[in-house]
Protein backbone atom coordinates (compact mmCIF):
# COMPACT_ATOMS: atom_id res chain seq x y z
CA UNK A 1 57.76 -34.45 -64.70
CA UNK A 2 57.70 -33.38 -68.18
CA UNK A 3 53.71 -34.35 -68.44
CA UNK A 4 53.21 -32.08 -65.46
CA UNK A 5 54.87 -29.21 -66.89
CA UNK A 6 53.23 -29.51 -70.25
CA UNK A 7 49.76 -29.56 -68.29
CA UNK A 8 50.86 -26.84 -66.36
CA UNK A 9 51.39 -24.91 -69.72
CA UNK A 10 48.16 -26.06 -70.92
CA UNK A 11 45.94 -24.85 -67.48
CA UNK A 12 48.35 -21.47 -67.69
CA UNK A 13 46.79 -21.21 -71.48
CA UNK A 14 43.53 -21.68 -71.05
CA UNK A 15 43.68 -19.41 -67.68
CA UNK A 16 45.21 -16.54 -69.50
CA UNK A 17 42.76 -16.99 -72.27
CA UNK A 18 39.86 -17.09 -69.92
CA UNK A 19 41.48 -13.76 -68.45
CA UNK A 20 41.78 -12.15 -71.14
CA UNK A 21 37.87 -12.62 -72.42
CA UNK A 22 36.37 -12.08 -69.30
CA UNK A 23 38.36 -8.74 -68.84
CA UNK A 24 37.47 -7.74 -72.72
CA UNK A 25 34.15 -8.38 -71.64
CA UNK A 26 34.07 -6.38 -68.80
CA UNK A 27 35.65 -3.24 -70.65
CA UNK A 28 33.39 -3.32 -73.58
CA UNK A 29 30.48 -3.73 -70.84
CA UNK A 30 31.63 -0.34 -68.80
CA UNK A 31 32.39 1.46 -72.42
CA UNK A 32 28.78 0.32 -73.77
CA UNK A 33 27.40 2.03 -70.37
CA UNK A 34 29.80 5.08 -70.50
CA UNK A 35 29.29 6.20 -74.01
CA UNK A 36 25.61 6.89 -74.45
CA UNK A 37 26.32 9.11 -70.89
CA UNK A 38 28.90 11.01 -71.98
CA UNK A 39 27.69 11.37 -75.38
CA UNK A 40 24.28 13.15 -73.65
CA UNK A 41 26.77 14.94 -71.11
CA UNK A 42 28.78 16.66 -73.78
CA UNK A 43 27.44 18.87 -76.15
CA UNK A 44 28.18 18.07 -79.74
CA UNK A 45 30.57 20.18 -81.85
CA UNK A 46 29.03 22.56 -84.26
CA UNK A 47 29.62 21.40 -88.20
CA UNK A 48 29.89 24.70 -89.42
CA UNK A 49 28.42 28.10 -87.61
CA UNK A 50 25.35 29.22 -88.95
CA UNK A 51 25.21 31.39 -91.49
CA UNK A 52 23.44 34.87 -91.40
CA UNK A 53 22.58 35.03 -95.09
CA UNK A 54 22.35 32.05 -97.65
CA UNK A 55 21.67 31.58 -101.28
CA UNK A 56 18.30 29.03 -101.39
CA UNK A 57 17.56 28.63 -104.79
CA UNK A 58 18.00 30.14 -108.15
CA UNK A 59 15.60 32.34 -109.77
CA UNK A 60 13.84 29.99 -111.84
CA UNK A 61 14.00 27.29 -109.70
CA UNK A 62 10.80 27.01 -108.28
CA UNK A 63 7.51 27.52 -110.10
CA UNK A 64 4.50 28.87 -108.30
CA UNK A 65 2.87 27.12 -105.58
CA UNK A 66 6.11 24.94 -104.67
CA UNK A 67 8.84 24.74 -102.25
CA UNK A 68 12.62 23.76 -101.44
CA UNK A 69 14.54 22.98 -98.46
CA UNK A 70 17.68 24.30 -98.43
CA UNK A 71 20.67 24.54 -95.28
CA UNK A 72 20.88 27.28 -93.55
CA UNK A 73 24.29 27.22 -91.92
CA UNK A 74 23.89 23.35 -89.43
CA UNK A 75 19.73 23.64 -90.03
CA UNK A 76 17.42 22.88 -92.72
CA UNK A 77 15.08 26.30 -94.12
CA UNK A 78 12.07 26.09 -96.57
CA UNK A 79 11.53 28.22 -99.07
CA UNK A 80 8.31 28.71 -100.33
CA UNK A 81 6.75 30.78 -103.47
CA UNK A 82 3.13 30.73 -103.58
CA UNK A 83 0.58 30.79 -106.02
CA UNK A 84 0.73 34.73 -106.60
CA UNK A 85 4.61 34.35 -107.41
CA UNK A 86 5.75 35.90 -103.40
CA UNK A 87 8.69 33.97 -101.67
CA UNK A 88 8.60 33.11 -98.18
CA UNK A 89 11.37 31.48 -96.23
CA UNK A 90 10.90 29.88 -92.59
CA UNK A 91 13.05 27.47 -90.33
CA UNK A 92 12.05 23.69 -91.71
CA UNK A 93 12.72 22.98 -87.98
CA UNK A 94 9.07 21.83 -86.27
CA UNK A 95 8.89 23.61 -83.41
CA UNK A 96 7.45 20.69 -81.34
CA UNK A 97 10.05 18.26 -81.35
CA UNK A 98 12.31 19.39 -83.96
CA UNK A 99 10.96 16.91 -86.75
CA UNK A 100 11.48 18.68 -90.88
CA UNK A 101 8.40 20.38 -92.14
CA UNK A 102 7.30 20.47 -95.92
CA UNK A 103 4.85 22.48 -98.09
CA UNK A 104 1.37 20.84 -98.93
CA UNK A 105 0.62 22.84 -102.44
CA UNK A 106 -2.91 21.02 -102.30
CA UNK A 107 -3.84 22.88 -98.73
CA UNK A 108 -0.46 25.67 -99.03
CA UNK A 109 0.36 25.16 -95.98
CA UNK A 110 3.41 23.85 -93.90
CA UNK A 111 3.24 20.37 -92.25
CA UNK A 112 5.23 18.24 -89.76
CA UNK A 113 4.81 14.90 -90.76
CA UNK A 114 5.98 13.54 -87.09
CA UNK A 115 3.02 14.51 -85.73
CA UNK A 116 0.57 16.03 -87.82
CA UNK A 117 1.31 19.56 -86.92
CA UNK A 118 0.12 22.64 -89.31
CA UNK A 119 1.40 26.15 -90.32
CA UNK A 120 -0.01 28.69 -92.19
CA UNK A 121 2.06 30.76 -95.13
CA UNK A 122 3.53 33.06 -92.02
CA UNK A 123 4.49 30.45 -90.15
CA UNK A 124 1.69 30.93 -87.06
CA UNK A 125 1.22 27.71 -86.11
CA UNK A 126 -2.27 26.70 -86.89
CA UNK A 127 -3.25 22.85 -85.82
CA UNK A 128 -1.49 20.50 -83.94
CA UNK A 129 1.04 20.34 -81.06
CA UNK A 130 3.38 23.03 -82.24
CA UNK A 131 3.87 25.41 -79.27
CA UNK A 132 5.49 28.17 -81.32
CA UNK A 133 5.55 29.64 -85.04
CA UNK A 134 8.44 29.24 -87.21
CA UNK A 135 11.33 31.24 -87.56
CA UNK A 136 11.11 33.38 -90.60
CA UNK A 137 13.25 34.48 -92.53
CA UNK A 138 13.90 37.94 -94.64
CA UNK A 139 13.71 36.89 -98.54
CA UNK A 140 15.51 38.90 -101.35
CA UNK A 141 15.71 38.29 -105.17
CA UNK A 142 18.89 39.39 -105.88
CA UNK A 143 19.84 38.91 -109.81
CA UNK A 144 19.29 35.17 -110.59
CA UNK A 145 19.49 34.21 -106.85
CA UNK A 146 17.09 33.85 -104.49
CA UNK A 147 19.21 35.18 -100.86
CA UNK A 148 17.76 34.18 -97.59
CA UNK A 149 18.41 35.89 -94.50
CA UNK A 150 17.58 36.09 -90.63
CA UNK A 151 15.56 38.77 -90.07
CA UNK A 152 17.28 41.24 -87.74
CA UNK A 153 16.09 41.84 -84.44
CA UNK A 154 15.00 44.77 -82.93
């Protein structure tokens, strides 16, 4: 009687082990397929709210015919000063798929590396399979800082 009881332990064990796996299994199997949907369903929260105005760079930060990416409140900007000394700032935000741009001093232009996308020094998109320009942005030297700003709409 004793050996039956002890087996009966045993199966009761294993069973409950079993049970357990199987139903850890399944869980992590309906979380793995419920995640990526509710992550697409919900929108995500904002880091910070974008900023109106931002400081990009100090005054003697960039020499001529150069460029920095800087954050503009949750997005990246580029700010450009070309070869006559002028600042321009823009969205760094391709307007094809969303992809970061950078300056080419060689050809001084703006490129999207993602898919070989082109924009001139205003931002009109030029080559490539951007559908619109970029954003620009209103640039002002104020002391030894270089203040970026969205231009205001009319």
């Amino acid at each position: 009687m004793e050996t039956e009881t002890t087996e009966h332990t045993e199966g009761s064990g294993r069973r409950r082990f079993l049970e357990v796996l199987l139903g850890s299994s399944l869980a992590a199997s309906v979380v793995s397929v419920l995640y990526p949907i509710l992550q697409f369903v919900l929108p995500p929260r904002a880091a910070e709210l974008d900023a109106d105005t931002v400081v990009a760079a100090k005054a003697d930060e960039l020499a001529p015919n150069s460029a920095k990416i800087f954050r503009f409140g949750n997005r990246p900007g580029i700010l450009i000063r070309s070869a006559d000394g002028s600042y321009r700032a823009f969205s760094a935000t391709c307007t094809h798929l969303d992809c970061t741009v950078q300056y080419r001093k060689r050809e001084s232009d703006i490129w999207c590396a993602c898919h070989n996308g082109v924009y001139d020094l205003q931002g009109r998109n030029v080559s490539g399979p951007p559908p619109r320009p970029l954003e620009a942005y209103d640039v002002h030297v104020r002391g030894d800082e270089i203040v970026v700003a969205r231009q205001q709409k009319a």
